[in-house]
Protein backbone atom coordinates (compact mmCIF):
# COMPACT_ATOMS: atom_id res chain seq x y z
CA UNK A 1 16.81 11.35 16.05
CA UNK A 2 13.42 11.65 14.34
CA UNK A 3 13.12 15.80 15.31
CA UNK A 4 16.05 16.82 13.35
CA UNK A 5 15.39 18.37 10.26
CA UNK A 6 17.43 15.33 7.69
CA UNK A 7 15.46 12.84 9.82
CA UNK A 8 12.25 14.60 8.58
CA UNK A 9 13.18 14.47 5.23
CA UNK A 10 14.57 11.23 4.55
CA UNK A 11 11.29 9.39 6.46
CA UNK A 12 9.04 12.07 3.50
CA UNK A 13 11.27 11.09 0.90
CA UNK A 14 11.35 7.58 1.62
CA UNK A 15 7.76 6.68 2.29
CA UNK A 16 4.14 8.22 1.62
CA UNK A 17 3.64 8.73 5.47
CA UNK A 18 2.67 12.48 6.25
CA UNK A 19 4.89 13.71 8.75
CA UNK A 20 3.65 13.88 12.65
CA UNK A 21 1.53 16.84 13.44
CA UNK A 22 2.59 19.20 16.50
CA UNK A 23 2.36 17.68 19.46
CA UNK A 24 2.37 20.26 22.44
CA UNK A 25 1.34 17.81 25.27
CA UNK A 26 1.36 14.20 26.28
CA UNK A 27 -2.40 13.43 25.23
CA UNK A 28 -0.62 14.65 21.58
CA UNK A 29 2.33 12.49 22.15
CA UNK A 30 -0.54 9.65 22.78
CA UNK A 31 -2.09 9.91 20.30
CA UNK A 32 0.28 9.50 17.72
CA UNK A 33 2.01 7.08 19.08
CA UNK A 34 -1.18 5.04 19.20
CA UNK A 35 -1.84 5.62 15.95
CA UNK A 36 1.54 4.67 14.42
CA UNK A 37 1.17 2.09 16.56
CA UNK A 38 -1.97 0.67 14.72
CA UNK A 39 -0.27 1.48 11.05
CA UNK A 40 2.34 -0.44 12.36
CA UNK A 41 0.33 -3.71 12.49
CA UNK A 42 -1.60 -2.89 9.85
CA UNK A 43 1.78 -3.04 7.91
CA UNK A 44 3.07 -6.23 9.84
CA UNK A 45 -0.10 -7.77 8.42
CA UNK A 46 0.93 -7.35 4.64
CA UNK A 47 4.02 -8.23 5.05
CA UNK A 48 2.47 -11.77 6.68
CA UNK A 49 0.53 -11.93 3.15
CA UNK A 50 3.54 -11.52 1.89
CA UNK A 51 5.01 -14.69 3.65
CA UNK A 52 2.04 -16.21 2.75
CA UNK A 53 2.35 -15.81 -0.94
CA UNK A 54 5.79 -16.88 -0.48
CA UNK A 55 5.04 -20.19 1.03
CA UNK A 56 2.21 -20.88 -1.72
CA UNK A 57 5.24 -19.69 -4.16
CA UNK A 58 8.19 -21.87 -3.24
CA UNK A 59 7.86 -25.44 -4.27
CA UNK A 60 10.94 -26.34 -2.07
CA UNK A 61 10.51 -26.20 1.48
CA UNK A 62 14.57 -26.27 2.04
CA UNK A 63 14.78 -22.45 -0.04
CA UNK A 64 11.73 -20.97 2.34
CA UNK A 65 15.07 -20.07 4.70
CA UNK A 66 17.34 -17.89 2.48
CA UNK A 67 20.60 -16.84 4.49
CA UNK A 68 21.90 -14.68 1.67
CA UNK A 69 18.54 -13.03 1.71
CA UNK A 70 18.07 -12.50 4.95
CA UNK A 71 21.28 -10.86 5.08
CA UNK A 72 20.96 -8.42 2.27
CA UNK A 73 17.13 -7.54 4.57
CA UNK A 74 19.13 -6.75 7.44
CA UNK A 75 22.30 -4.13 5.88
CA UNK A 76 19.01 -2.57 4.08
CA UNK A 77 17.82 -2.10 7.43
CA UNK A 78 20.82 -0.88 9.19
CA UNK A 79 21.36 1.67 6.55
CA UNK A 80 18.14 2.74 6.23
CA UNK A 81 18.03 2.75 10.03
CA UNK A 82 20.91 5.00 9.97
CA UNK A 83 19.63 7.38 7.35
CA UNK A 84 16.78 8.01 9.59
CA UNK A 85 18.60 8.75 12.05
CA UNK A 86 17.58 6.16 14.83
CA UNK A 87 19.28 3.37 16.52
CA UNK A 88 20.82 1.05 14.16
CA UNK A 89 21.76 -1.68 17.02
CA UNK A 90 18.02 -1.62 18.06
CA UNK A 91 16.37 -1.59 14.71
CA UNK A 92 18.27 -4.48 13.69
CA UNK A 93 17.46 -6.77 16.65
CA UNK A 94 14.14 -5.67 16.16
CA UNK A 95 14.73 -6.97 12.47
CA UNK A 96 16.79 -10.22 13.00
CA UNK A 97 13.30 -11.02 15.52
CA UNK A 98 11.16 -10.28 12.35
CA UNK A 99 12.75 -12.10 10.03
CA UNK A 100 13.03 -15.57 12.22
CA UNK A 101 9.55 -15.02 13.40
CA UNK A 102 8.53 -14.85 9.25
CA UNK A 103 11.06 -17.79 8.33
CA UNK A 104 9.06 -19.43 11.18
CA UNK A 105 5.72 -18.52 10.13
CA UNK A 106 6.50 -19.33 6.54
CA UNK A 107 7.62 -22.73 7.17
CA UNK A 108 4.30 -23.67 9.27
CA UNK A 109 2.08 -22.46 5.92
CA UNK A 110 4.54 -23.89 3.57
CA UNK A 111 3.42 -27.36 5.51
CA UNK A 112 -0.07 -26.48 5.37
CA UNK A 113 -0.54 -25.85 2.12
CA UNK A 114 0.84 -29.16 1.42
CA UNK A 115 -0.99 -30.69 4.04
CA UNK A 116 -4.59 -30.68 2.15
């Protein structure tokens, strides 16, 4: 997984996230994961602006759910899931959830916004 050396590299190379610091106990372990955990939503949270742009965007309520699109998100995911190096049939049911739950989400602000 994550602990091998390609692993390592691929999650440098790919994003500007420094890589984890020793961890030589669970308090360490804690720590971290809490942490990730909180960049985690923090990232979540743009990509919501993101949906929310995307609702102001798209003029057409029927294009807000994009099949081809959605499809291209989720082989980017497997393969990038696979480059890292951590379970591709997990991080893509994680992904298929994210995407429905933004379709969703984008649908309910594309009807606000033309609600006022």
């Amino acid at each position: 997984m994550l602990d091998s050396p390609s692993a390592r590299d691929y999650v440098a190379a790919m994003t500007d996230i420094a890589p984890l610091p020793p961890m030589e106990n669970m308090a360490d372990v804690r720590e971290n994961v809490d942490r990730l955990d909180a960049t985690l939503i923090a990232l979540f949270a743009q990509r919501f602006e993101c949906m929310d742009a995307a609702a102001r965007i798209k003029q057409d309520r029927n294009i807000v759910r994009d099949e081809v699109r959605k499809a291209a998100v989720l082989a980017h995911v497997k393969q990038r899931a696979a480059e890292a190096g951590i379970p591709v049939p997990t991080m893509a049911a994680m992904w298929e959830m994210l995407v429905e739950t933004s379709i969703s989400y984008e649908l309910q602000k594309w009807d606000q916004l033309r609600e006022e």
